[in-house]
Protein backbone atom coordinates (compact mmCIF):
# COMPACT_ATOMS: atom_id res chain seq x y z
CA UNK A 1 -64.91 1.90 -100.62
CA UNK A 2 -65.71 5.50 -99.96
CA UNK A 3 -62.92 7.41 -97.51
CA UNK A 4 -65.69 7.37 -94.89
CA UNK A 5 -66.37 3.70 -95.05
CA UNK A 6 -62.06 3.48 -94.86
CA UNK A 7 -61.78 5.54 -91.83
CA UNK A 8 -64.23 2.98 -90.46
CA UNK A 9 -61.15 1.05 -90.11
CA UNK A 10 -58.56 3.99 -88.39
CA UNK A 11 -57.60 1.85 -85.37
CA UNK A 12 -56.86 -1.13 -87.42
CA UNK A 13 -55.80 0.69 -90.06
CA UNK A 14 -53.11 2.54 -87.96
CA UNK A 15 -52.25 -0.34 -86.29
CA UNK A 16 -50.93 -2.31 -89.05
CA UNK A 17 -49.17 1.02 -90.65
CA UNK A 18 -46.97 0.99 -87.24
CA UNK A 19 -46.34 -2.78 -87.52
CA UNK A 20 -45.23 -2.32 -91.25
CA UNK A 21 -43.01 0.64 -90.42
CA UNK A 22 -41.69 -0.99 -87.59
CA UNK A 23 -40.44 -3.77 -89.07
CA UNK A 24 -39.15 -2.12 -91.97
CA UNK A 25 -37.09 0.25 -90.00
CA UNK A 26 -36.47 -3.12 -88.01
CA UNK A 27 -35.15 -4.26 -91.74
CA UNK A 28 -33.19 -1.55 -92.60
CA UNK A 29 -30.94 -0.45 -89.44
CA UNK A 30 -28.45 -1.51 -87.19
CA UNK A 31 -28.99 0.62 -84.25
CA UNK A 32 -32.55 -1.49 -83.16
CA UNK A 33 -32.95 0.94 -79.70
CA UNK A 34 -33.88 4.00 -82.19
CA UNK A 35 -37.39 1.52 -82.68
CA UNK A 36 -38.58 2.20 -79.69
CA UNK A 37 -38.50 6.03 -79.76
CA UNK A 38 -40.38 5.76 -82.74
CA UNK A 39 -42.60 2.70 -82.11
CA UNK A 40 -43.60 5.04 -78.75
CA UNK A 41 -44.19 8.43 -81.16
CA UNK A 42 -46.31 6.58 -84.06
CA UNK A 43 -48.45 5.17 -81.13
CA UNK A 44 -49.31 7.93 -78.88
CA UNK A 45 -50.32 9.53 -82.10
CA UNK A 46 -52.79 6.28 -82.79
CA UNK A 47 -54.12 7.16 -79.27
CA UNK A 48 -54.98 10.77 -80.02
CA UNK A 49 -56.46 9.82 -83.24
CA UNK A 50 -58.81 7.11 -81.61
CA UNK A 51 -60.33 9.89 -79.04
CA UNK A 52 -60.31 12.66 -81.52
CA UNK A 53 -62.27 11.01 -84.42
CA UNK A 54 -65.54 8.86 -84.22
CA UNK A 55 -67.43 7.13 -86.46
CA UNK A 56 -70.18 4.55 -86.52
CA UNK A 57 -71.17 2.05 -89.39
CA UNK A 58 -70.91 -1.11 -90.89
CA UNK A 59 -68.50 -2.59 -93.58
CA UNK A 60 -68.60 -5.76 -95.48
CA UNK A 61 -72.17 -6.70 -95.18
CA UNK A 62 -72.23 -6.32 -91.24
CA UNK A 63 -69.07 -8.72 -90.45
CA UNK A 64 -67.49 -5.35 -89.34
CA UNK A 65 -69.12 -2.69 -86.82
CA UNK A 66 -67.96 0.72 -85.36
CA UNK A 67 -69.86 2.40 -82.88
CA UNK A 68 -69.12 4.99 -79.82
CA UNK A 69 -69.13 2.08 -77.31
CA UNK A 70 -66.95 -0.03 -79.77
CA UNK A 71 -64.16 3.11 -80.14
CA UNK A 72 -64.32 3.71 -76.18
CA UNK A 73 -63.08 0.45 -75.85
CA UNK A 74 -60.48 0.78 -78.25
CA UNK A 75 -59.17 3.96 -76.83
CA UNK A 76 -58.95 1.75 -73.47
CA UNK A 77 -57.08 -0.82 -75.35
CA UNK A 78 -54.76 1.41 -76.94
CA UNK A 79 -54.51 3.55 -73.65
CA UNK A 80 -53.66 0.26 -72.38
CA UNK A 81 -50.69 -0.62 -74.36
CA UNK A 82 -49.59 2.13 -74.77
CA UNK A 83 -48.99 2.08 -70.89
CA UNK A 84 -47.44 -1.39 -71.04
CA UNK A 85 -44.96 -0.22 -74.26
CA UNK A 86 -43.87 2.97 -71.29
CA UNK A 87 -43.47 0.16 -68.99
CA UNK A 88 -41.80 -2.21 -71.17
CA UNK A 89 -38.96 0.55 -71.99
CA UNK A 90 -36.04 -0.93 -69.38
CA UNK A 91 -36.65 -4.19 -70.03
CA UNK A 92 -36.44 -4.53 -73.89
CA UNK A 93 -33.18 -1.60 -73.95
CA UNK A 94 -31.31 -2.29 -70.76
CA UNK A 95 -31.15 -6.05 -71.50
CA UNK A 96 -28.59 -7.03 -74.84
CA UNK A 97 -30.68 -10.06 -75.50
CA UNK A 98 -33.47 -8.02 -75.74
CA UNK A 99 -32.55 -5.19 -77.63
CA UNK A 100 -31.61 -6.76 -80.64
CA UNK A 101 -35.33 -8.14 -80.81
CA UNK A 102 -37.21 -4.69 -80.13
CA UNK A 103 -38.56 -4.29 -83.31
CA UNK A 104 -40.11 -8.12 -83.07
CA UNK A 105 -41.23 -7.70 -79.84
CA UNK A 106 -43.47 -4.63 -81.18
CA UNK A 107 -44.47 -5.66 -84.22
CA UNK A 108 -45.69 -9.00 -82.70
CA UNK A 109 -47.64 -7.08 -80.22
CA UNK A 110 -49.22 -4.58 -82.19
CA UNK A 111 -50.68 -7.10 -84.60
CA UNK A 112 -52.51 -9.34 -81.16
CA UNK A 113 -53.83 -5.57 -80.76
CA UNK A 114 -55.08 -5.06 -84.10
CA UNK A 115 -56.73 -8.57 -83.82
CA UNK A 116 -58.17 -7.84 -80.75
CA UNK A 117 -59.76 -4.43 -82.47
CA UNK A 118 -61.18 -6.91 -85.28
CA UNK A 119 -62.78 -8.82 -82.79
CA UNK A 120 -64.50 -6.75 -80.21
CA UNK A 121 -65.97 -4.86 -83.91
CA UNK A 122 -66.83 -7.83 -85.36
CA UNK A 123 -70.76 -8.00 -86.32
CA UNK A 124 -70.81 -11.86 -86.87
CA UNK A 125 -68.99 -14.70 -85.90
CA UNK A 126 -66.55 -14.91 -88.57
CA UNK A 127 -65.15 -12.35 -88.39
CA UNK A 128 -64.80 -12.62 -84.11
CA UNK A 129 -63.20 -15.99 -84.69
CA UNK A 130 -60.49 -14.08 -87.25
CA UNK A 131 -60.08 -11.40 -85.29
CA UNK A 132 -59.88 -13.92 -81.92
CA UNK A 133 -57.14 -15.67 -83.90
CA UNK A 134 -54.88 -13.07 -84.73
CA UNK A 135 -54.91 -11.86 -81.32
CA UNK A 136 -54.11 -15.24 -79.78
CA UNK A 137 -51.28 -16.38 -81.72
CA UNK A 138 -48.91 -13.77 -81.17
CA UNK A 139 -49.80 -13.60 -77.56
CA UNK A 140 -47.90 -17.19 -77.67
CA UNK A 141 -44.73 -15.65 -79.51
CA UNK A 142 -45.17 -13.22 -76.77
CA UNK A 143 -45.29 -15.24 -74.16
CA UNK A 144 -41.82 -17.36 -75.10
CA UNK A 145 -40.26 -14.50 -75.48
CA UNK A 146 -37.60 -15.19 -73.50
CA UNK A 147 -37.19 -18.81 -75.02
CA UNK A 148 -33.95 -19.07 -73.81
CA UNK A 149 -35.51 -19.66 -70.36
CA UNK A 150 -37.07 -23.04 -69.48
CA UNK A 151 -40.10 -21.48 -67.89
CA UNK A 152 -40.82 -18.71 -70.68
CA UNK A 153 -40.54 -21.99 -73.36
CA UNK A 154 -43.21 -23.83 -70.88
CA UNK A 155 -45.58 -21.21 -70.57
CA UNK A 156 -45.64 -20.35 -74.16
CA UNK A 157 -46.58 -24.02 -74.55
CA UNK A 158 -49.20 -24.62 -71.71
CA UNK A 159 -50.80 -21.57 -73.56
CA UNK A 160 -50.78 -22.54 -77.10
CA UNK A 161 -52.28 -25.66 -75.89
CA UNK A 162 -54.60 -24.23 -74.28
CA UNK A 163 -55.77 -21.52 -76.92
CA UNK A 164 -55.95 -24.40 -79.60
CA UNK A 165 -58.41 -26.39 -76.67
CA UNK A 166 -60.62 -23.16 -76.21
CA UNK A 167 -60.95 -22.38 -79.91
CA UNK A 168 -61.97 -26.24 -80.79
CA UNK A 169 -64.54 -25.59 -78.34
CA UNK A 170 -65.46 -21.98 -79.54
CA UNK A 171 -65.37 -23.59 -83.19
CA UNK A 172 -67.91 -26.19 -82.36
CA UNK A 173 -70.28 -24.23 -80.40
CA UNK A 174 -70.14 -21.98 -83.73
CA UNK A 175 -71.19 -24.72 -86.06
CA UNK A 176 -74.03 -25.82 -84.05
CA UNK A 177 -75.68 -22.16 -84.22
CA UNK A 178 -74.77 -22.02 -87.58
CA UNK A 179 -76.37 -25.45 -88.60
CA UNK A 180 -79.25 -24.49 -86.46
CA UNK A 181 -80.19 -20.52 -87.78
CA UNK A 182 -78.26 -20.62 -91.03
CA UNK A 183 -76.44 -17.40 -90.16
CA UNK A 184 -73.39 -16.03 -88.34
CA UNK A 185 -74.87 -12.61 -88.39
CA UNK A 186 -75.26 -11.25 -84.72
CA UNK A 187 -78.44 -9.07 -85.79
CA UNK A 188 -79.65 -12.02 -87.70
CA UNK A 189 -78.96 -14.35 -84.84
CA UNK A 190 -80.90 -11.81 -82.21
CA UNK A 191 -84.17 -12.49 -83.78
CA UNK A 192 -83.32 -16.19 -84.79
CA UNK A 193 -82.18 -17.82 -82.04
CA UNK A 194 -84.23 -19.54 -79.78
CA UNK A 195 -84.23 -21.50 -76.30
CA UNK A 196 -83.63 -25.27 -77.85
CA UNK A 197 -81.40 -28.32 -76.30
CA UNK A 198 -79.05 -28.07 -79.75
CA UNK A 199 -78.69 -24.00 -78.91
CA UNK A 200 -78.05 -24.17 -75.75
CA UNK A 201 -75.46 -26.50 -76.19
CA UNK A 202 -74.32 -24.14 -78.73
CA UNK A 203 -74.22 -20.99 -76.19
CA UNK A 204 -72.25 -23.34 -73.62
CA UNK A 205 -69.53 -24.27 -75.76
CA UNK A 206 -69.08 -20.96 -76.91
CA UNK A 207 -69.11 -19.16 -73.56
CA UNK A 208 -66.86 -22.15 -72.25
CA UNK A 209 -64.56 -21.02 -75.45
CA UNK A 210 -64.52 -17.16 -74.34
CA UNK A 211 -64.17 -18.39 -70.43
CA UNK A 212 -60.72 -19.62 -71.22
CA UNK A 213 -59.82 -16.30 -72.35
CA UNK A 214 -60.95 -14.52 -69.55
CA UNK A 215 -59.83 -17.17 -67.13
CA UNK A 216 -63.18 -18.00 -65.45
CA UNK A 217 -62.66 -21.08 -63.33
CA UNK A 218 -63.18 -24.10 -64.28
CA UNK A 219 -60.83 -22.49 -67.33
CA UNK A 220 -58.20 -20.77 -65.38
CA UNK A 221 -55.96 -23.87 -65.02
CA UNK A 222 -53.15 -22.31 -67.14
CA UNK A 223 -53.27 -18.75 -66.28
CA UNK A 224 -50.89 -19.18 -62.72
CA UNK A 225 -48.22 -20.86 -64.98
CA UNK A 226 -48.50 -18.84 -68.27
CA UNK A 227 -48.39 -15.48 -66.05
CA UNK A 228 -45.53 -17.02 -64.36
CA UNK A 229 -43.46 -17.79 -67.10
CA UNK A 230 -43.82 -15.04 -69.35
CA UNK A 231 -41.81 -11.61 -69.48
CA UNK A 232 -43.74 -8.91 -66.53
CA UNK A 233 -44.90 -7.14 -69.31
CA UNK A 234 -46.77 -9.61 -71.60
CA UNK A 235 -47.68 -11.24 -67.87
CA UNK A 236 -49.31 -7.55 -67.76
CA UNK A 237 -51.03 -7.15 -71.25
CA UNK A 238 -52.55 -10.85 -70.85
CA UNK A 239 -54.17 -9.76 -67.58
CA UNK A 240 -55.33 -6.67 -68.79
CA UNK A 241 -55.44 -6.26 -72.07
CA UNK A 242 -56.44 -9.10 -73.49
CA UNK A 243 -58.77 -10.22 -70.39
CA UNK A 244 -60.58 -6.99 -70.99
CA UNK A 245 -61.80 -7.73 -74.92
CA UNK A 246 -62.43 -10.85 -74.32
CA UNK A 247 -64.76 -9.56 -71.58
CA UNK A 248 -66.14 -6.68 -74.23
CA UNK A 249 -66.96 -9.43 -76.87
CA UNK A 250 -68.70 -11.36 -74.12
CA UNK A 251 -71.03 -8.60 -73.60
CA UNK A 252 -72.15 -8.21 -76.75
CA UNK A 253 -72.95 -11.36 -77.54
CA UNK A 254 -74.61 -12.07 -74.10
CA UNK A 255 -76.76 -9.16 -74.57
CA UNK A 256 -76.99 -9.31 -78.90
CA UNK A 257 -76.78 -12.72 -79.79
CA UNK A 258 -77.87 -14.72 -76.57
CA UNK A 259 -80.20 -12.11 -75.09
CA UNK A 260 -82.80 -15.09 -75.33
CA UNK A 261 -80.70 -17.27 -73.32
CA UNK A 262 -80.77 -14.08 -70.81
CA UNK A 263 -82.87 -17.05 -67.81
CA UNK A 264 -80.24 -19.48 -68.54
CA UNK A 265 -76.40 -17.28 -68.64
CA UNK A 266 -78.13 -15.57 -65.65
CA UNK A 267 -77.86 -18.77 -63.85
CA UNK A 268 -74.89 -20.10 -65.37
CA UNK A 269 -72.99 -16.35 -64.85
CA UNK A 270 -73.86 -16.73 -60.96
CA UNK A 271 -72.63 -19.99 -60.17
CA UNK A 272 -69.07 -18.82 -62.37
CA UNK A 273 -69.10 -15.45 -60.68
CA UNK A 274 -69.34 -17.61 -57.20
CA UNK A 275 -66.05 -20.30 -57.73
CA UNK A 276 -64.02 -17.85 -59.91
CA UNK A 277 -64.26 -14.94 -57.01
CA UNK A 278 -63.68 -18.23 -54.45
CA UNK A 279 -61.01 -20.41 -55.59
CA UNK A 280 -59.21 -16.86 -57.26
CA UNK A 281 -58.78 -15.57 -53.85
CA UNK A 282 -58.04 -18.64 -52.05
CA UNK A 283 -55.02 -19.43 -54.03
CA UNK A 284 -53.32 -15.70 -54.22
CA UNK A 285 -53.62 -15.82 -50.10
CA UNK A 286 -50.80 -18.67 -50.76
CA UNK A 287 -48.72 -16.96 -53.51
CA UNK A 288 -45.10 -15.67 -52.77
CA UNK A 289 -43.98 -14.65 -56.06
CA UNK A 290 -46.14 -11.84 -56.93
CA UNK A 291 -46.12 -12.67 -60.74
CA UNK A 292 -48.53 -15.79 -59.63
CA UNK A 293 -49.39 -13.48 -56.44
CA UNK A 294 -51.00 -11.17 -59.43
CA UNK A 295 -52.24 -13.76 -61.98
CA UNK A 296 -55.04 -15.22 -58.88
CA UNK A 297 -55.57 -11.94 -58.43
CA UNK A 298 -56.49 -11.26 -61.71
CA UNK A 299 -58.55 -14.52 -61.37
CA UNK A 300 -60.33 -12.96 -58.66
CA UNK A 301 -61.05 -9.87 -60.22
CA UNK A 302 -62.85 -11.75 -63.12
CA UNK A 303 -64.93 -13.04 -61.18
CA UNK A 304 -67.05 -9.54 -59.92
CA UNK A 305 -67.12 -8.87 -63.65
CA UNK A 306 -70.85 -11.19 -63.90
CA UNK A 307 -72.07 -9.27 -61.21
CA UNK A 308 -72.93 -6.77 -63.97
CA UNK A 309 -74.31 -9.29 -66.45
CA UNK A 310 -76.99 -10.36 -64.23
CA UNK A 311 -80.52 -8.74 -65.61
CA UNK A 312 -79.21 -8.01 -69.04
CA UNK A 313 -79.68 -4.56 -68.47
CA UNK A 314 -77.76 -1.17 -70.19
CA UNK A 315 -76.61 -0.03 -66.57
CA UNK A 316 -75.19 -3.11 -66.05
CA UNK A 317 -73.27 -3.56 -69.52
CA UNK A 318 -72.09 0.59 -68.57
CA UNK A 319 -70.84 -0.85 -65.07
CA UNK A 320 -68.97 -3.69 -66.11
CA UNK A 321 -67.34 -1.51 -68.85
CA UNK A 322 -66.42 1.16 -66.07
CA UNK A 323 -64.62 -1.67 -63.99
CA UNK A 324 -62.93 -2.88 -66.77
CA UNK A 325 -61.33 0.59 -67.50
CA UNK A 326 -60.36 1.22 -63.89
CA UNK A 327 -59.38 -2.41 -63.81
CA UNK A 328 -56.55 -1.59 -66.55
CA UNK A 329 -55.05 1.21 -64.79
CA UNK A 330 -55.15 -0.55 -61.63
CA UNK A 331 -53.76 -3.85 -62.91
CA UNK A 332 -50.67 -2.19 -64.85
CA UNK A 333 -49.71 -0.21 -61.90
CA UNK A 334 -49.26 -3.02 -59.87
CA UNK A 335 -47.61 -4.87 -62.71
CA UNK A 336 -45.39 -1.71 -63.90
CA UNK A 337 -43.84 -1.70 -60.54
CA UNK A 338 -43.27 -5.49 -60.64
CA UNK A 339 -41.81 -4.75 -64.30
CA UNK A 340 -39.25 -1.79 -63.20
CA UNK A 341 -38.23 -4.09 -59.85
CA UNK A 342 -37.63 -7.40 -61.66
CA UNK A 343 -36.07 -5.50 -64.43
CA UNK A 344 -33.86 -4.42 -62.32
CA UNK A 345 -32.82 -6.97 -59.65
CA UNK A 346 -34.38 -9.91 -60.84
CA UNK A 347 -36.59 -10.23 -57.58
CA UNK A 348 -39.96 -11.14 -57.73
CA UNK A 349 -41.01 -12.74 -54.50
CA UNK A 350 -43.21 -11.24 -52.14
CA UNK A 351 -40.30 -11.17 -49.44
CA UNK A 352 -37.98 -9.34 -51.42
CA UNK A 353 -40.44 -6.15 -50.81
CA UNK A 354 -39.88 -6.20 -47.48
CA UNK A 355 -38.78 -2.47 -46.04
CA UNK A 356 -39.17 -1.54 -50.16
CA UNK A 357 -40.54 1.88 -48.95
CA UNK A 358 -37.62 2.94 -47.43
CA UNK A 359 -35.51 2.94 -50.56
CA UNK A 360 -37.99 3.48 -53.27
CA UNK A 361 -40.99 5.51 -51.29
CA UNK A 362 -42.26 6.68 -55.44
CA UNK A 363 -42.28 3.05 -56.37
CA UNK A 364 -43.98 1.72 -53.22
CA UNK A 365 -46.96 4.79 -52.82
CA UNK A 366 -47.66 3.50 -57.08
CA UNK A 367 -47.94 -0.53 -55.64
CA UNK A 368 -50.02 0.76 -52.83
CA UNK A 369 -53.05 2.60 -54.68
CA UNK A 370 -53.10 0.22 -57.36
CA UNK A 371 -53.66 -2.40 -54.73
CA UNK A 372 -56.05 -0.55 -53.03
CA UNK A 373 -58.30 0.02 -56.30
CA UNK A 374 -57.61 -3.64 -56.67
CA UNK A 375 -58.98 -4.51 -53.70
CA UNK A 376 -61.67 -1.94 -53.36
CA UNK A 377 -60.64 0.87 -50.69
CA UNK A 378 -62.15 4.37 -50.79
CA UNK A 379 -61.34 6.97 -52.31
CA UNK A 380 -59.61 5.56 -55.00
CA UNK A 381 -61.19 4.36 -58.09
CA UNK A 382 -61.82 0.65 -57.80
CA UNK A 383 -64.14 1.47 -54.84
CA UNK A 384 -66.59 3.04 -56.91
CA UNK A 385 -66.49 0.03 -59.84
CA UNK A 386 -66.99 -2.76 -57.25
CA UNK A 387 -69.50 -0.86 -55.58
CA UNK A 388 -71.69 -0.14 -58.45
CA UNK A 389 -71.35 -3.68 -59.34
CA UNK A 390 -72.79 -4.76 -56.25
CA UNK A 391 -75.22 -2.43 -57.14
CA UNK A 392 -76.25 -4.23 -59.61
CA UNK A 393 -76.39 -7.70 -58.09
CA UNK A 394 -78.62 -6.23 -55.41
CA UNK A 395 -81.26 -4.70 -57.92
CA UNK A 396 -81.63 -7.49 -59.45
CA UNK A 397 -82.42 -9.66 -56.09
CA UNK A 398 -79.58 -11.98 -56.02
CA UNK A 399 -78.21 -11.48 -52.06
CA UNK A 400 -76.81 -14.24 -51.56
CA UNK A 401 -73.98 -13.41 -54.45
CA UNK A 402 -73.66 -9.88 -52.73
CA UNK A 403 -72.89 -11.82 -49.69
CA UNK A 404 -70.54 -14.35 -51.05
CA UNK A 405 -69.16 -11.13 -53.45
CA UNK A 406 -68.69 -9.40 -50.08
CA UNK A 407 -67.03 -11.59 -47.93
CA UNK A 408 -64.69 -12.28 -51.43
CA UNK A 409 -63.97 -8.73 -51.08
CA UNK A 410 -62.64 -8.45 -47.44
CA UNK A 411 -60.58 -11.61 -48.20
CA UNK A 412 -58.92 -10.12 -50.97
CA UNK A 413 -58.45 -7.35 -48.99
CA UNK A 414 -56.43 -9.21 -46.66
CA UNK A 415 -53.74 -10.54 -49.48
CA UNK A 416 -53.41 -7.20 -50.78
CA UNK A 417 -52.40 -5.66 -47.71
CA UNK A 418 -49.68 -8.23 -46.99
CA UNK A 419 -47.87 -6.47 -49.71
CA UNK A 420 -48.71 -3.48 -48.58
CA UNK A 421 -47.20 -4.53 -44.82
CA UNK A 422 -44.39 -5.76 -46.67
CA UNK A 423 -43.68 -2.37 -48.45
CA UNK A 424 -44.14 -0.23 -45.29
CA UNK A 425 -43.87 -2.38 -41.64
CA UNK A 426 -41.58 -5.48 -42.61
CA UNK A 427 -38.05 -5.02 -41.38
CA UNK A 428 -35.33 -5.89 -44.23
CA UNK A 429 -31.94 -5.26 -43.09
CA UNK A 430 -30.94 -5.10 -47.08
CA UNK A 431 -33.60 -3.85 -48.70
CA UNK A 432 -34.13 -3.80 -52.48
CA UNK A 433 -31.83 -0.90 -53.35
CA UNK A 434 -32.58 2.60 -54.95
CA UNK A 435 -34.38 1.97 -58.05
CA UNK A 436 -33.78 4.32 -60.56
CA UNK A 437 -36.73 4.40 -63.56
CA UNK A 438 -36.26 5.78 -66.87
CA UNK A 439 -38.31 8.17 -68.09
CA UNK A 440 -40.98 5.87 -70.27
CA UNK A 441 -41.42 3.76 -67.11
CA UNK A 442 -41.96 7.10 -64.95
CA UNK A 443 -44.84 8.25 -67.46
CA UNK A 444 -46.91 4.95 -67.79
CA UNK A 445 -47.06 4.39 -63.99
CA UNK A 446 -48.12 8.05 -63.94
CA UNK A 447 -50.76 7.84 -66.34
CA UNK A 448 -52.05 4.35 -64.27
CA UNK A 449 -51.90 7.05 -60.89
CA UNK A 450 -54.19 9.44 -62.70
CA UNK A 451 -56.47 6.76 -64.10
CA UNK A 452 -56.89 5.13 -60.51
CA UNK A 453 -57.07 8.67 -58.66
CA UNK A 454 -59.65 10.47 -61.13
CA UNK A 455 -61.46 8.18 -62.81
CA UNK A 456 -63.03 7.61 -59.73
CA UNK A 457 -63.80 10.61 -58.73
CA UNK A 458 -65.12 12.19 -61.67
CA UNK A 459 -68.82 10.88 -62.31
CA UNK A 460 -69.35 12.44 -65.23
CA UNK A 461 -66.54 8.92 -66.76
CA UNK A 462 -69.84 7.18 -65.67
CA UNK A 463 -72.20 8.79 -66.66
CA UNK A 464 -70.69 8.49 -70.21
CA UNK A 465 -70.31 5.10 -70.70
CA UNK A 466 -73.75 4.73 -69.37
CA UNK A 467 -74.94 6.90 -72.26
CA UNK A 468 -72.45 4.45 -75.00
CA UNK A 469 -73.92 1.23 -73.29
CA UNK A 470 -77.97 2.25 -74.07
CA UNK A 471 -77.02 2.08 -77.63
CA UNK A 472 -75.30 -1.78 -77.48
């Protein structure tokens, strides 16, 4: 391999230095809190290199692809984590238990990072289901992290159960195409693959697989209790993170692999987009404890993302890819706030924020904008990504999912401003006290401020995914 063909790999490349240092350090000291510092430096310098230098090509016969869309959505990744790390600060120092298992808890989520990079570059299916893999599996670890706890040890196994069920499923659908075209190539499988009973069957299995991961109902069953159980901050990078390359690989096979198929996921993508929007909302208007209060939510929100699929069309894929950016910040705002209170206190139902303003007035203007992008509300920057994807449903005819996307959007619009009332109106004669956030908690729900504030309000954001997406 030539060095450009290595720095092919940077992200990856990078990713699994920091993992090896970190647990070597991890290895090799006592004092475990001096990881973090480190673990924080080594990253932000990751970051900078992912935005600084691009490069496009293929390695390994086409099972491995980088392009400009590909590295945009590794810098949100990493942009992404790197926010969650910031907001993960308190929790993994303040607490003894935790401490001790720093270096662990980074190395294990670095590497469901690096496999998410593998799989959103992957250029056939072999490499996606590796890449899928190594994501998942630590995302379990992650998830009982606090095995100690009865719920964290649940929802660790409700999801390995589940991410063993999806991949079966994923697997199968695989085989069929393979036995069918001979090839897990995507840009053999563009030209190859046809509209046959066998294929189709194929294409349903594997979007059911990638559904789970996304948490598209009918495949959202576990998502209320996993989010519940786990630690804020892997609820957060679940929701987020991992939600949005599972979304990105889902695009480019839908418009690569499947683009055939374009009459049939059109159909299919409606009908998805229709119950997961529904049944999403319906259930966070009953939530209490925000964790679960989030992870509907979050439900919800997946469900405007096939609003941009619909047509098949490059200003669509740009659109969806603009949501799911703003979609991150917006997410781990509301979720860093939920990390710095619980981390604190321990409080995580909806009730507890009651009068929260009057004591923490920083904390509670963060929860409010991120819940207004979430839900939609001029000027801020989810306005503009839910907009342009209704956009896109209406220029492609379908009005009646505008309508039902519409009405989905005023009722979420109602759940987010109960926490909102809470925060602001709601008497509390003992409100949650002062709240005082470290530094790495103060940055990451700044950077998720600036994301939601300007992201929205500079077009030219747009217009350059729009000019990444003509090239997918």
């Amino acid at each position: 391999m030539t060095i450009d063909q290595f720095l092919l790999m940077k992200n990856e490349i990078l990713l699994i230095a920091i993992a090896v240092i970190v647990l070597i350090i991890d290895l090799m000291t006592d004092n475990k809190k001096i990881l973090f510092p480190v673990m924080i430096i080594l990253f932000i310098f990751t970051t900078v290199i992912g935005f600084i230098y691009q490069t496009d090509g293929e390695l390994f016969g086409g099972m491995y692809r980088s392009t400009p869309l590909i590295n945009m959505m590794k810098n949100i990744l990493n942009t992404g984590v790197l926010i969650i790390l910031l907001q993960s600060a308190g929790w993994l120092i303040n607490k003894a238990e935790n401490h001790e298992n720093i270096g662990g808890f980074c190395f294990i989520l670095i590497s469901s990072l690096a496999g998410m990079c593998f799989m959103i570059s992957s250029g056939d299916f072999l490499m996606f289901y590796l890449g899928l893999e190594l994501a998942t599996i630590p995302i379990a670890a992650l998830v009982a992290y606090e095995k100690m706890k009865f719920l964290s040890a649940e929802a660790g196994t409700k999801f390995i159960l589940s991410a063993v069920l999806s991949s079966g499923i994923l697997l199968y659908g695989i085989s069929i195409l393979y036995g069918t075209n001979g090839s897990i190539l995507f840009k053999d499988l563009n030209n190859s693959v046809e509209i046959t009973n066998l294929q189709a069957l194929a294409f349903i299995f594997i979007l059911s697989g990638i559904a789970f991961k996304i948490s598209l109902v009918p495949f959202h069953l576990w998502t209320a209790d996993v989010y519940e159980g786990a630690p804020v901050n892997i609820t957060s990078f679940l929701s987020s993170i991992s939600k949005a390359a599972s979304v990105f690989i889902l695009l480019i096979l839908l418009f690569t692999v499947f683009i055939n198929f374009s009459e049939i996921w059109n159909e299919l993508l409606v009908y998805l987009s229709i119950l997961t929007m529904t049944i999403g909302n319906l259930f966070a208007i009953r939530q209490q404890n925000l964790k679960r209060f989030l992870a509907f939510s979050s439900i919800a929100q997946a469900g405007f993302i096939p609003l941009g699929f619909i047509g098949g069309t490059s200003l669509g894929a740009s659109t969806v890819l603009y949501f799911l950016l703003i979609y991150v910040f917006s997410n781990l705002g509301a979720f860093g706030v939920v990390s710095v209170v619980t981390s604190a206190t321990g409080k995580e139902s909806m009730n507890d924020y009651n009068g929260f303003y009057k004591t923490n007035r920083g904390l509670s203007i963060v929860m409010m904008l991120s819940l207004f992008s979430l839900a939609g509300i001029p000027p801020v920057a989810g306005f503009f990504s839910k907009f342009f994807l209704f956009t896109i449903a209406a220029k492609q005819g379908y009005y009646f999912l505008l309508f039902i996307a519409v009405i989905n959007a005023t009722i979420s619009l109602y759940y987010y401003l109960l926490v909102v009332k809470a925060m602001f109106i709601n008497e509390n004669e003992q409100p949650i006290e002062k709240i005082t956030s470290d530094v790495y908690a103060k940055l990451g729900l700044a950077i998720c401020v600036l994301g939601i504030v300007f992201t929205g309000l500079f077009g030219i954001i747009f217009d350059y995914i729009n000019t990444l997406s003509k090239g997918i």
